[in-house]
N, C-alpha and C. Protein backbone atom coordinates (compact mmCIF):
# COMPACT_ATOMS: atom_id res chain seq x y z
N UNK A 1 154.35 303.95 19.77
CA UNK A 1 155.60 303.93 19.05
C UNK A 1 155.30 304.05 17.55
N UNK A 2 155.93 304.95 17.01
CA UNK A 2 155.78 305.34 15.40
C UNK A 2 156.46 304.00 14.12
N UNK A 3 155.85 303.57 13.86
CA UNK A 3 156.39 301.88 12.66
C UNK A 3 157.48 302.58 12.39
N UNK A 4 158.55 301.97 12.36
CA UNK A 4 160.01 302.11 11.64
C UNK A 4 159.60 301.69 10.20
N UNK A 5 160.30 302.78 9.20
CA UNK A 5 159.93 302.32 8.02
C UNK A 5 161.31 302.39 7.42
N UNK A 6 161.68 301.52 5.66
CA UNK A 6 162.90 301.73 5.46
C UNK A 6 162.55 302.19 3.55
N UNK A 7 163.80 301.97 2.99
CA UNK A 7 163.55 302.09 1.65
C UNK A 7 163.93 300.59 1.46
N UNK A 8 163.43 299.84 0.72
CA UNK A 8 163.35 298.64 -0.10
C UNK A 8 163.57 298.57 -1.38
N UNK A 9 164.80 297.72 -2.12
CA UNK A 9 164.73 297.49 -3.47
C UNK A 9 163.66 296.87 -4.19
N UNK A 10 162.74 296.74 -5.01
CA UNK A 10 162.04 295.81 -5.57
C UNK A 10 161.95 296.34 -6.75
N UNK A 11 162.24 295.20 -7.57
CA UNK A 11 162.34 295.27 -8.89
C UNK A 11 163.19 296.06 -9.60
N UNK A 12 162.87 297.60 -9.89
CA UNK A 12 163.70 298.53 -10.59
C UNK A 12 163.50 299.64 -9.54
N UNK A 13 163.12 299.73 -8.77
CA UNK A 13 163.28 301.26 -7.76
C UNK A 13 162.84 300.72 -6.38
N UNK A 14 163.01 302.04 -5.61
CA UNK A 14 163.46 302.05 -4.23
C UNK A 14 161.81 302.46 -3.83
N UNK A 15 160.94 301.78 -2.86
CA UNK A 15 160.20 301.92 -2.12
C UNK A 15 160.03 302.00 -0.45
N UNK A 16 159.28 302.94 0.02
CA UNK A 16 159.33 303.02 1.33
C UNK A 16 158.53 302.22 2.01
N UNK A 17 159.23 301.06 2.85
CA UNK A 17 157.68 300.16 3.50
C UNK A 17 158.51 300.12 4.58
N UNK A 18 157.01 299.52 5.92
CA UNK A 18 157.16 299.24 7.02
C UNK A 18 158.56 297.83 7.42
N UNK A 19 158.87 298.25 8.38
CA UNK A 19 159.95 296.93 8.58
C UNK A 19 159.43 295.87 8.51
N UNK A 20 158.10 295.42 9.46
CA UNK A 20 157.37 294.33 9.79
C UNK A 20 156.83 293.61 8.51
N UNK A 21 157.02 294.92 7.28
CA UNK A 21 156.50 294.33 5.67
C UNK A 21 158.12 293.26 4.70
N UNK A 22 158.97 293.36 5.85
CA UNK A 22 160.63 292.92 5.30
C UNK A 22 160.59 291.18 5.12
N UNK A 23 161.29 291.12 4.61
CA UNK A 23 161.33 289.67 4.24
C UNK A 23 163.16 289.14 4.31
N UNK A 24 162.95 287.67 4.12
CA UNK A 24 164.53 287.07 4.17
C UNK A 24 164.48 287.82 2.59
N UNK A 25 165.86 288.14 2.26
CA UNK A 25 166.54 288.55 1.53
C UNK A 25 166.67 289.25 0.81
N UNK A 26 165.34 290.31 1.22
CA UNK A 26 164.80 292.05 0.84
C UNK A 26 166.07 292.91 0.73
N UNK A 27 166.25 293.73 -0.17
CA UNK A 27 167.47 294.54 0.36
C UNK A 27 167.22 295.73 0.52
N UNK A 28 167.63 296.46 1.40
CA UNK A 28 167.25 297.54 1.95
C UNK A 28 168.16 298.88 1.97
N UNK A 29 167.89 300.05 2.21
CA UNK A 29 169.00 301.40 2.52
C UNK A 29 168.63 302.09 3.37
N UNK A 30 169.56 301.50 4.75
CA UNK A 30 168.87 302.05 5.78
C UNK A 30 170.30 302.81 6.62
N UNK A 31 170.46 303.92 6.66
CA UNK A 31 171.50 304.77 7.24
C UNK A 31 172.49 305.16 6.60
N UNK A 32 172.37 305.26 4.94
CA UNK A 32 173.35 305.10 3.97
C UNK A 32 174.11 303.48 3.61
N UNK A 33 173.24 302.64 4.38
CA UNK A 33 174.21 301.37 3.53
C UNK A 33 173.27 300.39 2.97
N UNK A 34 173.94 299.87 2.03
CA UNK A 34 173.01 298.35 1.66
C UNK A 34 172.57 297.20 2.26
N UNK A 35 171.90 297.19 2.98
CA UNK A 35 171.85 295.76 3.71
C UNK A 35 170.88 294.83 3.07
N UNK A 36 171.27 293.26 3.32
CA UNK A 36 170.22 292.15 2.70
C UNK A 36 169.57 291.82 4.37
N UNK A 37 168.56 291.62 4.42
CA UNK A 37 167.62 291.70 5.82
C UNK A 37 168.38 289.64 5.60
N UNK A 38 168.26 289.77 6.44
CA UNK A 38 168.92 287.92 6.63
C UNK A 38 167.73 287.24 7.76
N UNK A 39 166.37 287.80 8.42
CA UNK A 39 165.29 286.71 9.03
C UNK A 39 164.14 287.46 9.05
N UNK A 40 163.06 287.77 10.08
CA UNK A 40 161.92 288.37 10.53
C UNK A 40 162.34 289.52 11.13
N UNK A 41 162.03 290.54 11.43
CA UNK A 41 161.97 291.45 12.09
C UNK A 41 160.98 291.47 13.44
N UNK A 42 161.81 291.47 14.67
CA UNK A 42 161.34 291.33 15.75
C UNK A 42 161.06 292.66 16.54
N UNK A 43 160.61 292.93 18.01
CA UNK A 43 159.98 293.61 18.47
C UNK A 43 160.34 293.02 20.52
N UNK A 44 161.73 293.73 20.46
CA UNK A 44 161.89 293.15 21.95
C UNK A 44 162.06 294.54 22.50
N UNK A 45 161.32 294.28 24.08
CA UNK A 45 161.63 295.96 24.67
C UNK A 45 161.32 296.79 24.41
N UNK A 46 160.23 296.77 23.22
CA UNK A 46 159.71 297.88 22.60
C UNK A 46 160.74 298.48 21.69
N UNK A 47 162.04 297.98 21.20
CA UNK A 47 162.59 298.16 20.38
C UNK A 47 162.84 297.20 19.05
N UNK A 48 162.54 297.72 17.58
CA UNK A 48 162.63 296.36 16.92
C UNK A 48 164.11 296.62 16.19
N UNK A 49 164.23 294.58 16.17
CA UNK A 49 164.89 294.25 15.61
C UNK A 49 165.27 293.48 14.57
N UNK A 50 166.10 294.26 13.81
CA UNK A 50 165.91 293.71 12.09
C UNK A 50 167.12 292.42 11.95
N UNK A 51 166.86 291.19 11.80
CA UNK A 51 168.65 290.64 11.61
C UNK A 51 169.03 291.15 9.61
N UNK A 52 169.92 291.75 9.63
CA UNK A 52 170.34 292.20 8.52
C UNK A 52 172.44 291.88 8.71
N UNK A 53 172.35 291.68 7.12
CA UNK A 53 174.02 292.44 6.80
C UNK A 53 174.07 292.75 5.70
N UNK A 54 175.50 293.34 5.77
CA UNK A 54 176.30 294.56 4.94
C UNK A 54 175.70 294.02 3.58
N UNK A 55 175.34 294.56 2.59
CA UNK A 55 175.54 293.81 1.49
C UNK A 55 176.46 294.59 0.26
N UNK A 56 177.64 293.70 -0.22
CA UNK A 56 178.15 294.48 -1.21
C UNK A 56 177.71 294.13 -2.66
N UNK A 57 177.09 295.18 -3.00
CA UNK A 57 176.59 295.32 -4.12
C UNK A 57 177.53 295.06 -5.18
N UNK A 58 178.75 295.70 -4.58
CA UNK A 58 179.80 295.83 -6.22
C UNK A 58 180.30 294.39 -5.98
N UNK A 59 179.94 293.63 -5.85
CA UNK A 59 180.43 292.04 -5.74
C UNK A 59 179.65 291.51 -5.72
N UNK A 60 178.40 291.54 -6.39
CA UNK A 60 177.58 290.84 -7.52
C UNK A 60 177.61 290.90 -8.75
N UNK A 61 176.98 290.28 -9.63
CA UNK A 61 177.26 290.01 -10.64
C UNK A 61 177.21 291.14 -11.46
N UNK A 62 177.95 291.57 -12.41
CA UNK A 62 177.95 293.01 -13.10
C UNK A 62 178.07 292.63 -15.24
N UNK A 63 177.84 293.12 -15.56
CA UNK A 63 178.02 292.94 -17.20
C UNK A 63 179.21 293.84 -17.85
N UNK A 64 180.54 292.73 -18.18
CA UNK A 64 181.18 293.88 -18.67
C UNK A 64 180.95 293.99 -20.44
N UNK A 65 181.19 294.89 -20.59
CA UNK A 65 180.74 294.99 -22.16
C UNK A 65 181.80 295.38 -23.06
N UNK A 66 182.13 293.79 -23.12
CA UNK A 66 183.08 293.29 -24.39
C UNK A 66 182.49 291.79 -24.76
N UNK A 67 182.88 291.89 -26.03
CA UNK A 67 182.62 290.53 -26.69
C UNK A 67 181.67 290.89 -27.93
N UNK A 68 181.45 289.61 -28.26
CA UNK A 68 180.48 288.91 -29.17
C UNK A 68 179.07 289.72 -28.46
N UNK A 69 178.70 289.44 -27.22
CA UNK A 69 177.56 289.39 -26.65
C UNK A 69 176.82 290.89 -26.60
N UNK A 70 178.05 292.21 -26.73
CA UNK A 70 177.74 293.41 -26.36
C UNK A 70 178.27 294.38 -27.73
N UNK A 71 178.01 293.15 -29.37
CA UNK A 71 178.18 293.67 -30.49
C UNK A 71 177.06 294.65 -30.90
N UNK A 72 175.80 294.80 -30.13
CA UNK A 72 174.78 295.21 -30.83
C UNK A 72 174.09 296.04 -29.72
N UNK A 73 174.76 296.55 -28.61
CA UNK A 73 174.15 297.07 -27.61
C UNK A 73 174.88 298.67 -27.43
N UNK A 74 175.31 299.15 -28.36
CA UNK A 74 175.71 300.48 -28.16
C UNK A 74 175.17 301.58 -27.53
N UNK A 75 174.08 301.58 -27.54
CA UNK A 75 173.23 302.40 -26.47
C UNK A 75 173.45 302.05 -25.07
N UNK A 76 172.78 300.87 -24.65
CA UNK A 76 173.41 300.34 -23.50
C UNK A 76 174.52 300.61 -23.21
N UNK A 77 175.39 300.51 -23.70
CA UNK A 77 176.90 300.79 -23.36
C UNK A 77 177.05 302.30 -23.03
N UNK A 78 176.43 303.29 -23.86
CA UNK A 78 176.53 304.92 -23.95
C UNK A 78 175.97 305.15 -22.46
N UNK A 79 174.98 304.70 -22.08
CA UNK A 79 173.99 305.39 -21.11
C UNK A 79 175.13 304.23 -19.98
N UNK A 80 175.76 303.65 -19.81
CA UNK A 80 176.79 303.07 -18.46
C UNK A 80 177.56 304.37 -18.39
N UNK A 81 178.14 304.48 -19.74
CA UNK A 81 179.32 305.52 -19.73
C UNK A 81 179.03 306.83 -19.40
N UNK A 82 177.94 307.24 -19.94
CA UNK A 82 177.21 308.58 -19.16
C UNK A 82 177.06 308.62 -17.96
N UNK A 83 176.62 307.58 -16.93
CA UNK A 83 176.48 307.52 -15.79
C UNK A 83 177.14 306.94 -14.64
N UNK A 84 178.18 306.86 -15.24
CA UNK A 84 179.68 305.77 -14.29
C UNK A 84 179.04 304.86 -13.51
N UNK A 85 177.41 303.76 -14.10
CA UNK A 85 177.30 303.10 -13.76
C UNK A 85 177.26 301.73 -14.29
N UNK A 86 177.11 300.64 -13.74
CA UNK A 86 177.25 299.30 -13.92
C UNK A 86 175.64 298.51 -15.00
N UNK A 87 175.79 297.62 -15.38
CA UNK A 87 175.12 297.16 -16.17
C UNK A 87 174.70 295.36 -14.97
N UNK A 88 173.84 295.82 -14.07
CA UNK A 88 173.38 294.42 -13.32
C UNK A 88 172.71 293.47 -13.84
N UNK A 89 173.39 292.30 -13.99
CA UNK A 89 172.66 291.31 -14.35
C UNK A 89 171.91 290.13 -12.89
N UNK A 90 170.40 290.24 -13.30
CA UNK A 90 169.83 289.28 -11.98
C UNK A 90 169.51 288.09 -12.66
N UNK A 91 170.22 287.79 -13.19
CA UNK A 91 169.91 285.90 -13.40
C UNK A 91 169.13 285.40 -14.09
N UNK A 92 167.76 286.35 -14.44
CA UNK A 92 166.59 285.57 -15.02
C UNK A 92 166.81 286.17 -16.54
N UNK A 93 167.56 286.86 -16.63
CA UNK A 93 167.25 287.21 -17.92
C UNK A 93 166.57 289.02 -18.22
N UNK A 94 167.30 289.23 -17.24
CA UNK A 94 166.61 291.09 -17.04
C UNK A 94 168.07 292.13 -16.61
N UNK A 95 168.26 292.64 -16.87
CA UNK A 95 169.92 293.75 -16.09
C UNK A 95 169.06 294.73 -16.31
N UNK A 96 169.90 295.90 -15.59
CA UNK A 96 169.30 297.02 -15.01
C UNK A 96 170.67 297.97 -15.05
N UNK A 97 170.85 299.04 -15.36
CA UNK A 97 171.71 299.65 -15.38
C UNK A 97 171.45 301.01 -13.81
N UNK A 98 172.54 300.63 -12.81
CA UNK A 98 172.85 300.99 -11.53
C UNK A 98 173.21 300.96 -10.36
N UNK A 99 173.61 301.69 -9.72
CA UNK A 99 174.70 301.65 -8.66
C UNK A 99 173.71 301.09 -7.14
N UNK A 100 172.89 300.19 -7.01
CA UNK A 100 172.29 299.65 -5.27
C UNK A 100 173.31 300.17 -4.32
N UNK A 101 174.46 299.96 -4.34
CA UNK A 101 175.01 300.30 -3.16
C UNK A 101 175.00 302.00 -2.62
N UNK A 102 174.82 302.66 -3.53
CA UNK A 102 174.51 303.89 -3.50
C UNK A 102 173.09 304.59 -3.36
N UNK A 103 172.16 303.59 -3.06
CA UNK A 103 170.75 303.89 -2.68
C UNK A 103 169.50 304.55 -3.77
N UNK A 104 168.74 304.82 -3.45
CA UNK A 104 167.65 305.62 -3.87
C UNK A 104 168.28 306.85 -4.64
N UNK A 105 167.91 306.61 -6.10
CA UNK A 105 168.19 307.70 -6.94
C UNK A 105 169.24 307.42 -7.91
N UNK A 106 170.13 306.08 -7.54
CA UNK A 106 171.12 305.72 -8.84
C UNK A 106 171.23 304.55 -9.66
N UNK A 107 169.73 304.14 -9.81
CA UNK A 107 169.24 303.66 -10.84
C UNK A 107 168.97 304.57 -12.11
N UNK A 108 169.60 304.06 -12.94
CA UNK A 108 169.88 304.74 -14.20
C UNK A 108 168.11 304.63 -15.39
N UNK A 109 167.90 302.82 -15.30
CA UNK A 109 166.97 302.23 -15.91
C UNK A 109 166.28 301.22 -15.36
N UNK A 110 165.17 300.90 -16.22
CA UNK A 110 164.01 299.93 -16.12
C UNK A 110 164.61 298.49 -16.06
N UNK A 111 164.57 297.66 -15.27
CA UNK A 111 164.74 296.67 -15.25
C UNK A 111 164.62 295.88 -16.31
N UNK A 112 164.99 295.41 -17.80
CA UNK A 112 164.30 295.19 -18.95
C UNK A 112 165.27 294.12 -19.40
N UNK A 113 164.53 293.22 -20.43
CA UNK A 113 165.72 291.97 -20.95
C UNK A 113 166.51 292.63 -22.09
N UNK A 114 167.52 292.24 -22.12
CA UNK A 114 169.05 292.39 -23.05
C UNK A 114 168.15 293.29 -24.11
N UNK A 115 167.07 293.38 -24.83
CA UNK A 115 166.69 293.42 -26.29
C UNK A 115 165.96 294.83 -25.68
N UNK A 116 165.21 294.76 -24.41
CA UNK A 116 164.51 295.86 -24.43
C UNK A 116 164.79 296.95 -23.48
N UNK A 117 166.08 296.86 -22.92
CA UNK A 117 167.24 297.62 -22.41
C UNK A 117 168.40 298.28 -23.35
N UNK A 118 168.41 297.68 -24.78
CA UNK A 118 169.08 298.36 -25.82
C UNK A 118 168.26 299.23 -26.47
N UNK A 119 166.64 298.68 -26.35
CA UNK A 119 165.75 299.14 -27.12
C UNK A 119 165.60 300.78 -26.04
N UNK A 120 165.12 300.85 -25.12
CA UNK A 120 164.79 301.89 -24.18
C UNK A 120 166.47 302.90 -24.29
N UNK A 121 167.44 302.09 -24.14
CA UNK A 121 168.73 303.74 -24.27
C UNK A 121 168.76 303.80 -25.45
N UNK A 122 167.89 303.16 -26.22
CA UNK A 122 168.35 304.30 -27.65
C UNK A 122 167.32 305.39 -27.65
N UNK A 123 166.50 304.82 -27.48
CA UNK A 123 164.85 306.10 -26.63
C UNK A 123 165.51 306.80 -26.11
N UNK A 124 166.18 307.00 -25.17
CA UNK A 124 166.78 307.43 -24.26
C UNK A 124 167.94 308.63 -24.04
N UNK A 125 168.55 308.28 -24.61
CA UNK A 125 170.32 308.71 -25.18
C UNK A 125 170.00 310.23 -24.91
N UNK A 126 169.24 310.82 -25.71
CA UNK A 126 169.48 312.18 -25.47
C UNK A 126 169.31 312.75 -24.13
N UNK A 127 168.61 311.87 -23.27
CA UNK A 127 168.83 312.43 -21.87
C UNK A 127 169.77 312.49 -21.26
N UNK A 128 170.34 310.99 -21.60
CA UNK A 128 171.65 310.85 -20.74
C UNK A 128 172.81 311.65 -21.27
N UNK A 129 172.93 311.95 -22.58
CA UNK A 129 173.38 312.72 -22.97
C UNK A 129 173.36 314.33 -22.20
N UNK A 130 172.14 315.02 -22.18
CA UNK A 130 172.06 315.96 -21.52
C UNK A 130 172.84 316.12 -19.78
N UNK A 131 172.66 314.92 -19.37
CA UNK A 131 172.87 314.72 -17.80
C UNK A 131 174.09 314.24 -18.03
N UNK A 132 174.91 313.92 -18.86
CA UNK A 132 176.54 313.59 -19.03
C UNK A 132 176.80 315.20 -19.03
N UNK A 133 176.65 315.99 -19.63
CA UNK A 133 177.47 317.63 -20.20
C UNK A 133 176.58 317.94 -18.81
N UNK A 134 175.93 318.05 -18.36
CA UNK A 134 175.14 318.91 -17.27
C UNK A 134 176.53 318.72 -16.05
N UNK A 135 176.77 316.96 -15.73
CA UNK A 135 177.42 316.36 -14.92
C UNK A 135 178.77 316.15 -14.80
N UNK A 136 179.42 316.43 -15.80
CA UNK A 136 180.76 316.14 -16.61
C UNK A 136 181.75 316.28 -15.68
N UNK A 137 181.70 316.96 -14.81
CA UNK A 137 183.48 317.39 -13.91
C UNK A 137 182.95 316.03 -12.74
N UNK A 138 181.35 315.99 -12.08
CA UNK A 138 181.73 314.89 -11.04
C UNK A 138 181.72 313.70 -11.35
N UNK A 139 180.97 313.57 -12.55
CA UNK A 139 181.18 312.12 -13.32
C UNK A 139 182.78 311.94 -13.37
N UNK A 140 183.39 312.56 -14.28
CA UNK A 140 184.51 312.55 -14.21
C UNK A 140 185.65 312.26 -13.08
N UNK A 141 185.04 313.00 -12.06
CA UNK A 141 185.39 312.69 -10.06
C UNK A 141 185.17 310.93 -9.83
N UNK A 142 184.32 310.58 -10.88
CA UNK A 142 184.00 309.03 -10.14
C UNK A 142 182.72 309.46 -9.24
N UNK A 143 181.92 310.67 -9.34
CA UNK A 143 180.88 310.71 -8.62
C UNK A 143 179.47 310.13 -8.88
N UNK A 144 178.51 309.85 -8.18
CA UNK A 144 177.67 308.92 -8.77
C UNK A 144 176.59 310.34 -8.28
N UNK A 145 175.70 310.47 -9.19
CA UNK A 145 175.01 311.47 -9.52
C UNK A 145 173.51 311.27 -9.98
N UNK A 146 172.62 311.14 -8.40
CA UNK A 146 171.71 310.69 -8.45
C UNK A 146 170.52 311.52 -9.34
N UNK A 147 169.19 310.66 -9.64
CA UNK A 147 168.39 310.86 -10.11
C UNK A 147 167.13 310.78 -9.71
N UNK A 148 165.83 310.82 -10.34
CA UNK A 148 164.52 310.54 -10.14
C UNK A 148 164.04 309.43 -11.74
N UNK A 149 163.68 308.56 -11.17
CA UNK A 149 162.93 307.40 -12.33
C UNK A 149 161.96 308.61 -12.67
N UNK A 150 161.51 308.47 -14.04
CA UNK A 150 161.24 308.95 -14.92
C UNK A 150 160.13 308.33 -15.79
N UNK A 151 160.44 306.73 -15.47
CA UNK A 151 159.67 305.18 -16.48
C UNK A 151 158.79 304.72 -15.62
């Protein structure tokens, strides 16, 4: 029997590993959806089994950018708006600008803290720039318009 393998989130991009390599609360893109693996991955009948569910991405925590807090992040803000994507915040002190629920390829950026996520889209800008006018009618659609990491 050939290892079932999936794509895995870790860190800032999507990797391909074995199931049996899955863990509690890995998240994964396996058939077009997001799932959080929820135990071990088993092996009954010669068929394995993953316990997983749905996971909705867009109902985690997201950064909206107003305030005091998003006075000095204009880049950051440009490269969301270029890419009709979200600004994720994971708790420790790191956001990531991109769409998980939409899989492999719509990660925008590097996983980086507040200072060096403003610092990288100002590096940046002219790409997203380029890939805004390249993209413009499906962006505009609300289409999410994948990519290749680059960083």
């Amino acid at each position: 029997m050939k290892p079932l393998s999936v794509k895995r989130f870790c860190h800032d991009r999507w990797h391909q590993v074995g199931v049996k390599d899955l863990t509690e609360k890995d998240l994964i893109f396996y058939q077009g959806q997001l799932l959080e693996v929820t135990g071990q991955p088993e092996v009954k009948n010669g068929r394995v089994h993953l316990p997983a569910r749905l996971c909705q991405a867009a109902n985690d925590s997201i950064v909206v950018a107003v305030g005091d807090a998003w006075k000095n992040r204009e880049a950051t803000i440009a490269v969301m708006d270029y890419t009709n994507a979200a600004c994720r915040d994971f708790g420790d002190g790191t956001e990531m600008i991109g769409e998980l629920e939409a899989g492999p390829g719509a990660i925008y950026s590097p996983r980086l803290t507040v200072e060096e996520l403003e610092a990288w889209c100002m590096a940046n800008l002219g790409r997203f720039e380029a890939f805004f006018e390249s993209n413009e009618a499906a962006l505009d659609e609300g289409d999410i318009i994948k990519i290749e990491p680059w960083w």
